[in-house]
C-alpha atoms as a PDB file:
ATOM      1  CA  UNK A   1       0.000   0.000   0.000  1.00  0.00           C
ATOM      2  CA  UNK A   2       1.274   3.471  -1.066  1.00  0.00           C
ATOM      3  CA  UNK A   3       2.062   5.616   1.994  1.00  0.00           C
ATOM      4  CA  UNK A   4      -0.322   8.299   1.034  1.00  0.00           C
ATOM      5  CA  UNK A   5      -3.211   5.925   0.996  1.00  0.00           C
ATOM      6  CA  UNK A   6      -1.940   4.302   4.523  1.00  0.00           C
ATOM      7  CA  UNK A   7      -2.300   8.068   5.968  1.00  0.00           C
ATOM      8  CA  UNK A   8      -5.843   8.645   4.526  1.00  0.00           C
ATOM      9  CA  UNK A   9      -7.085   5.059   5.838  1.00  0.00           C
ATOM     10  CA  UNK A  10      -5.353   5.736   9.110  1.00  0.00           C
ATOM     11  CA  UNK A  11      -6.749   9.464   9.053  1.00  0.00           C
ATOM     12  CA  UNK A  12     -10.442   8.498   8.263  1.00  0.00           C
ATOM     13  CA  UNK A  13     -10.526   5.031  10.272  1.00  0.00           C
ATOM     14  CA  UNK A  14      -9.714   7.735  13.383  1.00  0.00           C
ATOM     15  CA  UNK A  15     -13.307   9.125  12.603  1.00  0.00           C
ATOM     16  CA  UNK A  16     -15.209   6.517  11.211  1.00  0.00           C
ATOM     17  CA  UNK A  17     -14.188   7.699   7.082  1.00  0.00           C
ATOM     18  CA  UNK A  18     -16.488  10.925   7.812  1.00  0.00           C
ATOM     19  CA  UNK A  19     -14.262  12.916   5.966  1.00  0.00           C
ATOM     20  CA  UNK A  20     -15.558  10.701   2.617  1.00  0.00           C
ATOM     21  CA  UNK A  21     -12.761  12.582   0.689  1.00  0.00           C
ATOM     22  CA  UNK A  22     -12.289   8.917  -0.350  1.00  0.00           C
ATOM     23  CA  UNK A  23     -15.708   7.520  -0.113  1.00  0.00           C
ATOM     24  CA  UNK A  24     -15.115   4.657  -2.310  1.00  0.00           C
ATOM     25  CA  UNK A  25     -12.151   3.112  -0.299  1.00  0.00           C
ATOM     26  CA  UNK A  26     -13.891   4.412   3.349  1.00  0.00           C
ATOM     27  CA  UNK A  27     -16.846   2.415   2.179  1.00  0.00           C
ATOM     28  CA  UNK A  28     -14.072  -0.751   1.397  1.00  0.00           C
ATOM     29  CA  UNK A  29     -12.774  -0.574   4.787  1.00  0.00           C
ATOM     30  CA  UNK A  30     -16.049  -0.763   6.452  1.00  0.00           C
ATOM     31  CA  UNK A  31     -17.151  -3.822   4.543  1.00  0.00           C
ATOM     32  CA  UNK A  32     -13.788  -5.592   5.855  1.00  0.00           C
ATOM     33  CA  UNK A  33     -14.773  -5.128   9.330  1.00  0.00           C
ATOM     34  CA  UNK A  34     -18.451  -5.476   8.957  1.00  0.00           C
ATOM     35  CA  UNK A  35     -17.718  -9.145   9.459  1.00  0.00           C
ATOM     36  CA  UNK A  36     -16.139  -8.440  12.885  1.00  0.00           C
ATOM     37  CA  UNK A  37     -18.879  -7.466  15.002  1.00  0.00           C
ATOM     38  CA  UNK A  38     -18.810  -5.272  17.838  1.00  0.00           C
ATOM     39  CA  UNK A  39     -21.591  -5.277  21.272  1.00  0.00           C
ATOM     40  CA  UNK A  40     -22.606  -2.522  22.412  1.00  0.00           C
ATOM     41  CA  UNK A  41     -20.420  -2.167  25.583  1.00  0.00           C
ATOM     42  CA  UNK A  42     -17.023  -3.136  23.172  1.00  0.00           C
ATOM     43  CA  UNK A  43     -18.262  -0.180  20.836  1.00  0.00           C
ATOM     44  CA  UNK A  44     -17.424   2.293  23.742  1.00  0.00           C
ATOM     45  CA  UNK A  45     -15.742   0.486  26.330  1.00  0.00           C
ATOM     46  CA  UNK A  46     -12.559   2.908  25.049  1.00  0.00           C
ATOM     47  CA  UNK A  47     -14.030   6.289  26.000  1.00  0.00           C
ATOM     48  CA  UNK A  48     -15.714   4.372  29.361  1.00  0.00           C
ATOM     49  CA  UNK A  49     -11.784   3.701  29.788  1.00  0.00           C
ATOM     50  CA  UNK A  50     -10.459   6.731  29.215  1.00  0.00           C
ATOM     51  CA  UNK A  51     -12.872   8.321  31.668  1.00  0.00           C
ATOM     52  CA  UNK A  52     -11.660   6.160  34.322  1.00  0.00           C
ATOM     53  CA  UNK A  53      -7.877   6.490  33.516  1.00  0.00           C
ATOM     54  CA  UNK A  54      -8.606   9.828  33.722  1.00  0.00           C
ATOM     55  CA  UNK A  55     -10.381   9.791  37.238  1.00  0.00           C
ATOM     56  CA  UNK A  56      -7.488   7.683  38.404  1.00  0.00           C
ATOM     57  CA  UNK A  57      -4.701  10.082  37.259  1.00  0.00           C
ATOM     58  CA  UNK A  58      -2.511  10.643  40.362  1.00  0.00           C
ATOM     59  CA  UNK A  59      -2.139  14.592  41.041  1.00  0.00           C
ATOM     60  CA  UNK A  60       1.353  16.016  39.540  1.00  0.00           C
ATOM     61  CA  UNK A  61       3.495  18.952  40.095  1.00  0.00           C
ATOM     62  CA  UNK A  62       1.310  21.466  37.809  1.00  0.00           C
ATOM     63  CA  UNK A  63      -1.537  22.621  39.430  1.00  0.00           C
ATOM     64  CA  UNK A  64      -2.931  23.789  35.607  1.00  0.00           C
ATOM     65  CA  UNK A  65      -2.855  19.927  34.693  1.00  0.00           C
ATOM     66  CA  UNK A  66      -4.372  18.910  37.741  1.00  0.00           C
ATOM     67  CA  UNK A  67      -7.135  21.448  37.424  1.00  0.00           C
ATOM     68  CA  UNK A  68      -7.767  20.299  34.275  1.00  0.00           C
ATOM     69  CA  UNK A  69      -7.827  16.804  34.970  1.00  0.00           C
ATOM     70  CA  UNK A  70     -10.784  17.313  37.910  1.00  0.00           C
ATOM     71  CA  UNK A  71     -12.677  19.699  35.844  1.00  0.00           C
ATOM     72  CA  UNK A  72     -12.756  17.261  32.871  1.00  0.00           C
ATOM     73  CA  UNK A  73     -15.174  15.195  35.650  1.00  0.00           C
ATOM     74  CA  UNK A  74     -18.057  17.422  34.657  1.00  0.00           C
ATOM     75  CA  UNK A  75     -18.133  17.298  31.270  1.00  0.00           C
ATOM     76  CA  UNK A  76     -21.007  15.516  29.633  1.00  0.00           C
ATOM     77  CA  UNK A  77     -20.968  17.454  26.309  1.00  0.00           C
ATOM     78  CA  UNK A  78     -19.039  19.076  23.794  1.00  0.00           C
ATOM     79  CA  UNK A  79     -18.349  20.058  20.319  1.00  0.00           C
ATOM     80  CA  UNK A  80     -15.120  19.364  18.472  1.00  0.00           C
ATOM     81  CA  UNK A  81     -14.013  20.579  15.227  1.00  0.00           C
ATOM     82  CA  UNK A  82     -10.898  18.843  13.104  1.00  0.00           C
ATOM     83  CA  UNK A  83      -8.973  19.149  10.870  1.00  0.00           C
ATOM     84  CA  UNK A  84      -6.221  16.403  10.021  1.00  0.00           C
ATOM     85  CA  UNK A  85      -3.715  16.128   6.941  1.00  0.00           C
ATOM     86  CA  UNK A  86      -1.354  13.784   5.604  1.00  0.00           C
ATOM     87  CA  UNK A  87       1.066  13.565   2.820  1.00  0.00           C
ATOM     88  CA  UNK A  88       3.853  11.287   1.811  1.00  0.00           C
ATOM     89  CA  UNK A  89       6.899  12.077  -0.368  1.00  0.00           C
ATOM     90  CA  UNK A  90       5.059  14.716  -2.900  1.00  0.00           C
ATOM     91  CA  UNK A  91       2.164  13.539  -3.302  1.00  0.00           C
ATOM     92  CA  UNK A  92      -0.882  15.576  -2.778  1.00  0.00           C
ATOM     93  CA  UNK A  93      -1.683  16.142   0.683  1.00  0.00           C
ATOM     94  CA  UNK A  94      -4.830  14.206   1.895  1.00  0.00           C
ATOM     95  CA  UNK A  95      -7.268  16.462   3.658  1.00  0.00           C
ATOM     96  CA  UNK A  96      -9.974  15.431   6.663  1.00  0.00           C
ATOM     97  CA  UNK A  97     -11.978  18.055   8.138  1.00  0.00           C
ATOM     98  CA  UNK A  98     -14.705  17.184  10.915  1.00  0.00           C
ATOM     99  CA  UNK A  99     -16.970  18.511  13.040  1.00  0.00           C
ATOM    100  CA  UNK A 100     -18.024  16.335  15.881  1.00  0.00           C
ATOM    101  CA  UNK A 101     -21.112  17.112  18.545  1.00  0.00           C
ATOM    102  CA  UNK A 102     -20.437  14.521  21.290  1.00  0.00           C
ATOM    103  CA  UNK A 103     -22.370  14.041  24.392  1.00  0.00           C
ATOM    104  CA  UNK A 104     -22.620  11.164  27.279  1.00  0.00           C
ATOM    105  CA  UNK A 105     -24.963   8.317  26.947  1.00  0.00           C
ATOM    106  CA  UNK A 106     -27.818   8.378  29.686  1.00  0.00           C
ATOM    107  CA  UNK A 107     -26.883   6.300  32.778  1.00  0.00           C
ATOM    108  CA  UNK A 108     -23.449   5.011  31.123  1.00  0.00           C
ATOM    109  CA  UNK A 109     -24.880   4.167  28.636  1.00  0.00           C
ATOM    110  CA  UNK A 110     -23.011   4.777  24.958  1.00  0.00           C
ATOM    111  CA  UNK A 111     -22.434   8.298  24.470  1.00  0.00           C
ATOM    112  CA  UNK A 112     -24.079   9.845  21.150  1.00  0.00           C
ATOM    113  CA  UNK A 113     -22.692  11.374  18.727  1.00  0.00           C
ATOM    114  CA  UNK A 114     -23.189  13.892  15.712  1.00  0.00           C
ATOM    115  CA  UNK A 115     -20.698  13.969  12.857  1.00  0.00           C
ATOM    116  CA  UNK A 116     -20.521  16.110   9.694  1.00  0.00           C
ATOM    117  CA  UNK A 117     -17.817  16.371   7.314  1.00  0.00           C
ATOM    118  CA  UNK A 118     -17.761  19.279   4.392  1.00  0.00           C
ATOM    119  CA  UNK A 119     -21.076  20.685   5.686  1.00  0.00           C
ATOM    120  CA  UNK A 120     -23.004  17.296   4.975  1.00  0.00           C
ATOM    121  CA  UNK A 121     -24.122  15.025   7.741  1.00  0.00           C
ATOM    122  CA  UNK A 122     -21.862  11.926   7.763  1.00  0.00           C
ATOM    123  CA  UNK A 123     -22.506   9.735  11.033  1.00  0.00           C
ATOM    124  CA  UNK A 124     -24.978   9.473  13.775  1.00  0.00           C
ATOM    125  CA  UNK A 125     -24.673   7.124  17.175  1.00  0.00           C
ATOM    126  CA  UNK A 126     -26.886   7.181  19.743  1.00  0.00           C
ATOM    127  CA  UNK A 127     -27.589   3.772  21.756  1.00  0.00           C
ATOM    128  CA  UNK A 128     -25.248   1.672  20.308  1.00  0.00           C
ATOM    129  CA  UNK A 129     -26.794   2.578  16.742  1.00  0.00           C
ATOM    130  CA  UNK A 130     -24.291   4.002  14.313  1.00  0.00           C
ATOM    131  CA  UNK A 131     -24.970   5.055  10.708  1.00  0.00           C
ATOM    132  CA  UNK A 132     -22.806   6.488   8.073  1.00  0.00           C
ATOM    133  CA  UNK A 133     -23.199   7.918   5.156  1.00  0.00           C
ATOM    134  CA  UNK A 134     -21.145   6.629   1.956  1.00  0.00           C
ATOM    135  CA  UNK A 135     -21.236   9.542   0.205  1.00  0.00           C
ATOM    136  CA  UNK A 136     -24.903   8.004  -1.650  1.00  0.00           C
ATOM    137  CA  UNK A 137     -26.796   6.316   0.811  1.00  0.00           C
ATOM    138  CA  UNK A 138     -26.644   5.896   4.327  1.00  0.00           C
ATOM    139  CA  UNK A 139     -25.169   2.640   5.968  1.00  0.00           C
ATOM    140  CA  UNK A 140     -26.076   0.926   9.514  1.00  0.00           C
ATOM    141  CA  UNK A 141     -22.378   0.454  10.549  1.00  0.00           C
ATOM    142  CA  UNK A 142     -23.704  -0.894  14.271  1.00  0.00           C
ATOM    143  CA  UNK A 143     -22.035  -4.051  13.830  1.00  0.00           C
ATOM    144  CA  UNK A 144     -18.607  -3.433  12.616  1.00  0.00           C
ATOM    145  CA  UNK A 145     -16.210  -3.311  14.491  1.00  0.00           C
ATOM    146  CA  UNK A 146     -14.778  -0.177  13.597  1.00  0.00           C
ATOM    147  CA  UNK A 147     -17.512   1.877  15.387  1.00  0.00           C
ATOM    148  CA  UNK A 148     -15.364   2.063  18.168  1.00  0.00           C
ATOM    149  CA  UNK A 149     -12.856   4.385  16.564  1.00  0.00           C
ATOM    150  CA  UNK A 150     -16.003   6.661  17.196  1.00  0.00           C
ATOM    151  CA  UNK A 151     -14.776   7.787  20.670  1.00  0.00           C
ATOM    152  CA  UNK A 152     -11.232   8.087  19.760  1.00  0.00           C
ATOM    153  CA  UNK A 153     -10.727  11.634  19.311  1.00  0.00           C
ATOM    154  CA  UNK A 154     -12.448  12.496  22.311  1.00  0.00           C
ATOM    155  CA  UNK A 155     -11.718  14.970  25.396  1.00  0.00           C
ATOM    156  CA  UNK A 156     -11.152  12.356  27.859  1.00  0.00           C
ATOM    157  CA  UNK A 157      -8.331  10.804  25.480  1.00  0.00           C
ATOM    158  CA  UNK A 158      -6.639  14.802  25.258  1.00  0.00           C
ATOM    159  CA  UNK A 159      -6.312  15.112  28.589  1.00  0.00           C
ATOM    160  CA  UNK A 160      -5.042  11.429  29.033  1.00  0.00           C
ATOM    161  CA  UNK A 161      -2.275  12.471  26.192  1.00  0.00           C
ATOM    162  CA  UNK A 162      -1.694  15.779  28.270  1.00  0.00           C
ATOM    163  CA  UNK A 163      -0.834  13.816  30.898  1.00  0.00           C
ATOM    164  CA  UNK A 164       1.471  10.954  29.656  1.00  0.00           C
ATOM    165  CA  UNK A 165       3.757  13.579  28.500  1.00  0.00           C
ATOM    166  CA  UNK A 166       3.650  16.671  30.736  1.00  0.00           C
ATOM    167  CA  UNK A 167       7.515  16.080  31.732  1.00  0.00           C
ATOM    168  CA  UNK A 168       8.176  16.742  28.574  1.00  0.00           C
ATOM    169  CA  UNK A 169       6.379  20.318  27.797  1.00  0.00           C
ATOM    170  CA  UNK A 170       7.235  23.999  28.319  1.00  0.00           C
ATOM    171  CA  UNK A 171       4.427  26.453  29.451  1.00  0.00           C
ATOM    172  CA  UNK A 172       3.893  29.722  29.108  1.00  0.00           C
ATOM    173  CA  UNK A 173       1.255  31.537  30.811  1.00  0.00           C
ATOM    174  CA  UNK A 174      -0.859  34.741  29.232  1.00  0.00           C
ATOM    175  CA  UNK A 175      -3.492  35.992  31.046  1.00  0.00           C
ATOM    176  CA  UNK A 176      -6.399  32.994  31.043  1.00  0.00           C
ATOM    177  CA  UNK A 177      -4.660  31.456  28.341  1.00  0.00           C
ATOM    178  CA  UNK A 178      -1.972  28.554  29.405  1.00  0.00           C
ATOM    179  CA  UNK A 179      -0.038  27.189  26.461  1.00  0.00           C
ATOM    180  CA  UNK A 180       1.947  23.785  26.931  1.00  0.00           C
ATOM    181  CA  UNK A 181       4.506  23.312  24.001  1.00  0.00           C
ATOM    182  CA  UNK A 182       6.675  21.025  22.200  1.00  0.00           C
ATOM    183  CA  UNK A 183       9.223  20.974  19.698  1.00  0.00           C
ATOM    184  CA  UNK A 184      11.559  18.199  19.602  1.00  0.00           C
ATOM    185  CA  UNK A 185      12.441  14.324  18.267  1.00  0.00           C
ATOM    186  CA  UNK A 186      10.519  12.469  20.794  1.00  0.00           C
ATOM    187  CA  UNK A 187       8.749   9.358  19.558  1.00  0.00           C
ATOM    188  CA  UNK A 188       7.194   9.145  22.712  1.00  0.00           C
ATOM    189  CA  UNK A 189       5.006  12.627  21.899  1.00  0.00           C
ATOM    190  CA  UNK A 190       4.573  11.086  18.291  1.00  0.00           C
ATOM    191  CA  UNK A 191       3.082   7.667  19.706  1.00  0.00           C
ATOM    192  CA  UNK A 192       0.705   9.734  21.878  1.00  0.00           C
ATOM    193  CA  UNK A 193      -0.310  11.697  19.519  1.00  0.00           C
ATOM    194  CA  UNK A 194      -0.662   9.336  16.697  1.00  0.00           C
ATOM    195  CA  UNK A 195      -3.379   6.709  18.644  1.00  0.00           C
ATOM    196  CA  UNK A 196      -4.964   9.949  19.536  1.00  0.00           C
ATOM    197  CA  UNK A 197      -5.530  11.126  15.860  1.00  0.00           C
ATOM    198  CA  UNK A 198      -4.871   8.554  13.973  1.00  0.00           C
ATOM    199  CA  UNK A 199      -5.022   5.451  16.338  1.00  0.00           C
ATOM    200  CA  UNK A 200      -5.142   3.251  12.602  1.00  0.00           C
ATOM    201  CA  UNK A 201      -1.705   4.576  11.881  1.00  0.00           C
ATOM    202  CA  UNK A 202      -0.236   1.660  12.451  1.00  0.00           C
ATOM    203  CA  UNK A 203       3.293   0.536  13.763  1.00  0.00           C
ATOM    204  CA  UNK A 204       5.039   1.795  10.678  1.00  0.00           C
ATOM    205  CA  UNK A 205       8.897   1.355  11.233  1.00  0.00           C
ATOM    206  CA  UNK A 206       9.821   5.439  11.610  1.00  0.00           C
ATOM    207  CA  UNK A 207      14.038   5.917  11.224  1.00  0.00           C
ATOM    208  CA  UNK A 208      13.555  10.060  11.909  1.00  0.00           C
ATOM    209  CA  UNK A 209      11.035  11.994  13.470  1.00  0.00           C
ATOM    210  CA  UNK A 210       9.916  15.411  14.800  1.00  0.00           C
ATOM    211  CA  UNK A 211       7.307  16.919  16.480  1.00  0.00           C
ATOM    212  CA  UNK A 212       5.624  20.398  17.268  1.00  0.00           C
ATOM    213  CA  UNK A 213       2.648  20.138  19.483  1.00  0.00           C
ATOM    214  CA  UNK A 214       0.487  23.442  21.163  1.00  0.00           C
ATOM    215  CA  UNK A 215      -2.114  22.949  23.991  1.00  0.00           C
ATOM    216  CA  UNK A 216      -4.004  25.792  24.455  1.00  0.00           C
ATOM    217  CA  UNK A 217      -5.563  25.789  28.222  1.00  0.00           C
ATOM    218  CA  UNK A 218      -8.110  28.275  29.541  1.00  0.00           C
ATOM    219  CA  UNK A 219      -7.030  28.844  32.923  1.00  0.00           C
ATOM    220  CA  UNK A 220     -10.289  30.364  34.307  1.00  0.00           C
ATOM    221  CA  UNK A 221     -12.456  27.571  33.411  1.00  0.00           C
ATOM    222  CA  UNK A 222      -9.413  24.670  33.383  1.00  0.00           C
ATOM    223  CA  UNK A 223     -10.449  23.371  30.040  1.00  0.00           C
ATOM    224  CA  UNK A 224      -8.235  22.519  27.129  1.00  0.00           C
ATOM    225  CA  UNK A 225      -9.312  24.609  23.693  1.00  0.00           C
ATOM    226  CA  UNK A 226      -7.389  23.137  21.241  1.00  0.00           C
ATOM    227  CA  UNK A 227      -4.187  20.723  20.264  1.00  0.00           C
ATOM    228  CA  UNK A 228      -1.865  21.966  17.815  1.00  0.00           C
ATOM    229  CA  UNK A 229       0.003  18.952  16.496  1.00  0.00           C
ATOM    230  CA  UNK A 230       2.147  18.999  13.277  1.00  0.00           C
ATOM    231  CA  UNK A 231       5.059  15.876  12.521  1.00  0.00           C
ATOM    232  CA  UNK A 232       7.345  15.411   9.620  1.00  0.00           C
ATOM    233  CA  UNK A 233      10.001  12.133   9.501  1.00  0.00           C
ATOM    234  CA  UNK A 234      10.876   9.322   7.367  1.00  0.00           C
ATOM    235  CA  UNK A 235       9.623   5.793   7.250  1.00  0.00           C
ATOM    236  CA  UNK A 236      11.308   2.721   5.263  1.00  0.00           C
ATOM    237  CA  UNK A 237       8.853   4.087   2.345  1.00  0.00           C
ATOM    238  CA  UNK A 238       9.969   7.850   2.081  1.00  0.00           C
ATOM    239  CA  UNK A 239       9.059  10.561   3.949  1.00  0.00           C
ATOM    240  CA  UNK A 240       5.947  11.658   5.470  1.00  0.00           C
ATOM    241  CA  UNK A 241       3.771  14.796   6.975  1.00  0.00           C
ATOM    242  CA  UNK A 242       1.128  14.755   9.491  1.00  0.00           C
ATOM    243  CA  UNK A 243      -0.674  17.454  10.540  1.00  0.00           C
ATOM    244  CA  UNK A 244      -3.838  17.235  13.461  1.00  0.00           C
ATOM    245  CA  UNK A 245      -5.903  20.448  14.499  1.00  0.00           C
ATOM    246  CA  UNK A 246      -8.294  19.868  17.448  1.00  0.00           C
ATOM    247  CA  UNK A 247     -10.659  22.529  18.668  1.00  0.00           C
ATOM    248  CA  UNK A 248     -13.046  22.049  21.925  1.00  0.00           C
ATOM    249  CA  UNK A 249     -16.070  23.684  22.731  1.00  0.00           C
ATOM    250  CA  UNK A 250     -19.572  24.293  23.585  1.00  0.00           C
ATOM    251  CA  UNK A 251     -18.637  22.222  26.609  1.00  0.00           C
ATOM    252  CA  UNK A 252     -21.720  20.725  28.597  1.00  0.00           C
ATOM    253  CA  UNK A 253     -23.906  22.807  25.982  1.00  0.00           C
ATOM    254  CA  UNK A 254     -24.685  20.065  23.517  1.00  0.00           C
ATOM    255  CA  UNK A 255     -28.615  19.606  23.143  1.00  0.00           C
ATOM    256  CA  UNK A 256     -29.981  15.799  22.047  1.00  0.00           C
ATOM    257  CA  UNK A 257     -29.006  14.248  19.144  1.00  0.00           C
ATOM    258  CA  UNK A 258     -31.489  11.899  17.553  1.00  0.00           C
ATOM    259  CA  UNK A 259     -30.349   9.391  14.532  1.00  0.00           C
ATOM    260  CA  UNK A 260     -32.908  11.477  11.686  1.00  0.00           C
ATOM    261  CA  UNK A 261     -34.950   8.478   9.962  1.00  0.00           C
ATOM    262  CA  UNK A 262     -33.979   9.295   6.433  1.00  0.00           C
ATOM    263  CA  UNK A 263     -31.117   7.038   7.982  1.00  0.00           C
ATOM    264  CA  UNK A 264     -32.697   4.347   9.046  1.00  0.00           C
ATOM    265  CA  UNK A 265     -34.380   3.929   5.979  1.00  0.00           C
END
């Protein structure tokens, strides 16, 4: 497989292939796992993880992070808006933008979730239902096994990459605004930051790597805003670019979202 199409299948299998700029092979990758079927509980067991590694984080040595951490107890709801790229060699970069209304499932039950992709509805989940759009018609994906990358790019996973590499992050305060940088050759920052964007990347052999990452923290109300994340290094197939944009917000201000029946049908 070409690298460029490893970083678009890796890109879009981070979001369920909402970004459709490939709708043909999103649609092939969905029909591999269909087979592989998923229960309910598997289908978001991650995020139910993530909010329990987060709950069980130990308190550190930066009162920001661990303000943060509590106050990412109370969230229930939020909106998130992406934007990923990847390129290899020279090819043309491959583009993925998103925008992602998430909120928790009713008595832990599976959270629900709203996403659109180019200003067109692409995938609805609420009660362990999840249906995508193909780009023609709209698919019940409920059983594949893929549904789970749903609740990858979540909040609960940012602040869980936050903290697995705070020792390694400069911060500069401004006011309300906290920023937490990196620049640097750790492969530790690019594994976080790969299963959190594009958790299909894979365990590609990388010889060279390097890494500038942003977290932008509102000190007043202890909530991350947004993660800055660009990479550029070689693999045993060339060279490579990946570039992940993640803004929260409307936090705790998400209303119901309902699965519309022109899906269903």
């Amino acid at each position: 497989m070409k690298v460029s199409k490893y970083i678009l299948a890796a890109l879009t299998a981070s979001f369920i292939f909402a970004g459709c700029s490939e709708a043909d092979e999103a649609g092939d990758n969905i029909n591999e796992t269909s087979g592989n079927t998923a229960s309910e509980v598997d289908k978001y067991d991650d995020e139910q993880s993530a909010k329990e590694k987060v709950s069980n984080i130990e308190a550190t040595d930066d009162e920001s992070l661990n303000a943060v951490i509590e106050r990412s107890k109370d969230i229930n709801s939020y909106q998130a808006l992406l934007n990923l790229e990847g390129k290899a060699n020279d090819s043309r970069p491959e583009v993925l933008e998103a925008d992602v209304r998430f909120k928790e499932g009713e008595g832990g039950g599976p959270p629900a979730l709203h996403l659109k992709s180019e200003g067109k509805d692409r995938t609805f989940s609420k009660n362990g239902e999840t249906f995508y759009h193909n780009g023609t018609d709209w698919v019940d994906i409920s059983d594949s096994a893929g549904a789970r990358h749903l609740y990858q790019v979540t909040y609960n996973n940012a602040v869980l990459s936050f903290a697995g590499i705070k020792d390694q992050l400069e911060k500069e305060e401004d006011g309300d605004t906290i920023i937490y940088s990196y620049d640097g050759e750790s492969k530790k920052v690019f594994e976080t930051f790969k299963q959190l964007l594009a958790d299909n990347f894979g365990n590609i052999n990388i010889s060279t790597i390097d890494n500038k990452l942003e977290i932008e923290v509102d000190a007043k109300e202890n909530l991350i805003k947004e993660v800055d994340y660009e990479a550029h290094g070689n693999t045993d197939n060339g060279s490579f670019e990946l570039t992940g944009d993640v803004e929260f917000k409307s936090f705790n201000n998400i209303g119901e979202i309902e699965i519309p029946e022109e899906a269903r049908n």
